[in-house]
Protein backbone atom coordinates (compact mmCIF):
# COMPACT_ATOMS: atom_id res chain seq x y z
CA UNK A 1 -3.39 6.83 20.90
CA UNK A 2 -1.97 8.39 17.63
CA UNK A 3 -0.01 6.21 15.28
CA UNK A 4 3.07 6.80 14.13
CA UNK A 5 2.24 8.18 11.37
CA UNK A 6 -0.45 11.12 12.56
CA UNK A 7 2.89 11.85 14.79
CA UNK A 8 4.68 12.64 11.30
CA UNK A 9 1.78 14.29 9.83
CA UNK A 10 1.76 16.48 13.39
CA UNK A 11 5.41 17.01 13.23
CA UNK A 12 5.74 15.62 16.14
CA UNK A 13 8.08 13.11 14.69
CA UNK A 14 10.83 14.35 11.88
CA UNK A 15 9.65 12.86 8.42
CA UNK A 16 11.22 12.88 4.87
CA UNK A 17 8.03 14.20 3.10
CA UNK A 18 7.71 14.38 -0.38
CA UNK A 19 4.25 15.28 -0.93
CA UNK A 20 1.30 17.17 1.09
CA UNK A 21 -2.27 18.00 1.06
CA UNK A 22 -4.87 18.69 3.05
CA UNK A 23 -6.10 14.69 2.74
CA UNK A 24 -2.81 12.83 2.01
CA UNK A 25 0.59 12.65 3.00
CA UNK A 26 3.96 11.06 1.20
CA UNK A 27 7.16 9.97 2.76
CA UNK A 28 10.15 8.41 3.04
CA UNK A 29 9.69 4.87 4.78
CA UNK A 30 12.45 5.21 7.23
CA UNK A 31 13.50 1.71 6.79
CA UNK A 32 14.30 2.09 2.67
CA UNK A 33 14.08 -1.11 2.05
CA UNK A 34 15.06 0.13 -1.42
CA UNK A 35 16.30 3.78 -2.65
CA UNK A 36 13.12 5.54 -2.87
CA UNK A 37 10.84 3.34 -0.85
CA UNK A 38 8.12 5.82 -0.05
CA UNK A 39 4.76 5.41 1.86
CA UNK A 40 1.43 7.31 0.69
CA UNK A 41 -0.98 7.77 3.75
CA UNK A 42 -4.38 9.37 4.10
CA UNK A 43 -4.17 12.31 6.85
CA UNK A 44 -7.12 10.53 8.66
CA UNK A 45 -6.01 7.59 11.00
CA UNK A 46 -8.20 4.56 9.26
CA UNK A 47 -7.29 1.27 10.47
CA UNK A 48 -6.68 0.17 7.28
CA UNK A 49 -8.76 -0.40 3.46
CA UNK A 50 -11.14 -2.35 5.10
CA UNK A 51 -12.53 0.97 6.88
CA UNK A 52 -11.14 3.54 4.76
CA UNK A 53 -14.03 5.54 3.15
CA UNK A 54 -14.82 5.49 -0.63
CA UNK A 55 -14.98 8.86 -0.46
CA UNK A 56 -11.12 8.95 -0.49
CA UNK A 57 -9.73 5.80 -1.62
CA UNK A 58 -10.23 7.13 -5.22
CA UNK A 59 -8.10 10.57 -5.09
CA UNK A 60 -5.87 8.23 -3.06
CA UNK A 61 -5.01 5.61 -5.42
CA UNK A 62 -4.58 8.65 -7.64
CA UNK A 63 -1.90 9.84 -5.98
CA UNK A 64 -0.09 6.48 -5.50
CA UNK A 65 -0.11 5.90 -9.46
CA UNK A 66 1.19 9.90 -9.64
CA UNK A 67 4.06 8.97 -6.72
CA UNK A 68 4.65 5.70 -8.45
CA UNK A 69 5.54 7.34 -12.02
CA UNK A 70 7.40 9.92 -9.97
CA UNK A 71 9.35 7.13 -8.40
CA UNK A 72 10.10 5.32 -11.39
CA UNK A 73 11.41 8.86 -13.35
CA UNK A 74 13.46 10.02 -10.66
CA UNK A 75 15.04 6.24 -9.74
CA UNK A 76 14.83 4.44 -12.83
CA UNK A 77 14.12 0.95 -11.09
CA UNK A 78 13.44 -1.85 -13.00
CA UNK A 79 9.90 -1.74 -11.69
CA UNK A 80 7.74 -0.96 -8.46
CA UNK A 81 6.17 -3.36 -5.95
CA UNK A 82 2.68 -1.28 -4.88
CA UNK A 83 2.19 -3.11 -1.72
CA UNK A 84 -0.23 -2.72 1.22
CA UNK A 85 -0.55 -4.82 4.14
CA UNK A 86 -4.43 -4.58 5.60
CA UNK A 87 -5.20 -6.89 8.62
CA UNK A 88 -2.93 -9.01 11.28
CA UNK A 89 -2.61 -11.75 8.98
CA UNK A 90 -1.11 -9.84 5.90
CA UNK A 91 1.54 -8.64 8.22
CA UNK A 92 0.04 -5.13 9.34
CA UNK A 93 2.18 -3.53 12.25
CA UNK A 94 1.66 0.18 11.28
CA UNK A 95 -2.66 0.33 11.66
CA UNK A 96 -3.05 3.87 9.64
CA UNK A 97 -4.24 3.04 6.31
CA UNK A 98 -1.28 3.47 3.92
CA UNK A 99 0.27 1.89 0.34
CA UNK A 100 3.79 1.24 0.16
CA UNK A 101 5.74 1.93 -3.06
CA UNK A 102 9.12 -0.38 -3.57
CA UNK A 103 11.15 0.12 -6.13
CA UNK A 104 13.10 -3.22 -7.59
CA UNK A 105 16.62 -3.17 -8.43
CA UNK A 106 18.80 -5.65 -9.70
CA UNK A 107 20.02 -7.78 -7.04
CA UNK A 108 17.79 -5.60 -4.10
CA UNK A 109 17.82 -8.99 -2.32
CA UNK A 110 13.91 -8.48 -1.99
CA UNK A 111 11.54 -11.43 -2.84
CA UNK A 112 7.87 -10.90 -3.44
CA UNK A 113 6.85 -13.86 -5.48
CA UNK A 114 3.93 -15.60 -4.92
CA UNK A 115 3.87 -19.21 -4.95
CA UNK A 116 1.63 -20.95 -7.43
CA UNK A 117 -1.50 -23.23 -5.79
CA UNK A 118 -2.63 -23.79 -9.43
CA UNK A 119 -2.08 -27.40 -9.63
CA UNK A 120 -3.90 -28.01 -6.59
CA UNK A 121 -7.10 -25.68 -7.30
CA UNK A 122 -9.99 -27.72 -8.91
CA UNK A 123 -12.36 -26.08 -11.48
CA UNK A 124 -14.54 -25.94 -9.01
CA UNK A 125 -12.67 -24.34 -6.32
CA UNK A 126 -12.48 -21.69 -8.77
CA UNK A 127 -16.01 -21.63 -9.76
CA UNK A 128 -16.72 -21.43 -6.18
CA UNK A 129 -14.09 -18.60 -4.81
CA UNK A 130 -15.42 -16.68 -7.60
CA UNK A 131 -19.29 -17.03 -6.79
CA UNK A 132 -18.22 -16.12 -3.11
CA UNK A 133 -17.16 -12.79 -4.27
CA UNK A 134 -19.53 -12.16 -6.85
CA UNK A 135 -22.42 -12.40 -4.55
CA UNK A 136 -20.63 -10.40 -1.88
CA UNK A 137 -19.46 -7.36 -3.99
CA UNK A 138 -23.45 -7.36 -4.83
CA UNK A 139 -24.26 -7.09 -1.70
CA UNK A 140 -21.60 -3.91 -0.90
């Protein structure tokens, strides 16, 4: 079943977009969480990063830094939250790969912070975590 978003890139649902190619896509999220909230997809319906080809992910983040400066010139935010949410438990509900660009505003009533675990993470927690993906991005 198509997602939503191959329905936009279709036309078979009405779309704000900004920015086409034969690869990538760039709209208007319809919700706006902010003015200018705008969602860069790749044209082919990937699940998300996790099985998103290299061959694209580098023209694609390309584009996102290109939309992001665009963004920040036309809106003059007080910065951008580059956000993508890959997987069930990062809070995925849309699954066609895709990067979200937020820009922040005084007062937006947004909250992104992370908290900080730093006071309970050992030396060796960190030695560990890091080992962990060391020997894994070997292995890719």
């Amino acid at each position: 079943m198509p997602t939503i978003f191959t329905k936009i890139i279709n036309r078979d649902v009405p779309a704000h977009i900004v920015y086409e190619d034969d690869r990538f896509i760039v709209f208007l999220d319809i919700i706006q969480a902010t003015p200018g909230h705008t969602l860069v997809a790749i044209k082919e319906e990937f699940t998300n990063i996790f099985d998103t080809p290299d061959r694209l992910l580098g023209d694609f983040f390309k584009l996102v830094a290109k939309v992001a400066r665009a963004i920040n010139e036309a809106f003059h935010p007080s910065g951008v939250n580059i956000l993508s949410n890959n997987g069930d438990g990062a809070g995925q509900t849309v699954y066609h790969f895709h990067v979200h660009l937020v820009p922040r505003y005084e007062n937006d009533g947004l909250n992104f912070k992370l908290k900080n675990h730093m006071h309970e993470v050992q030396s060796a927690d960190y030695i560990d975590r890091a080992e962990k993906i060391k020997k894994t991005l070997a292995q890719l």
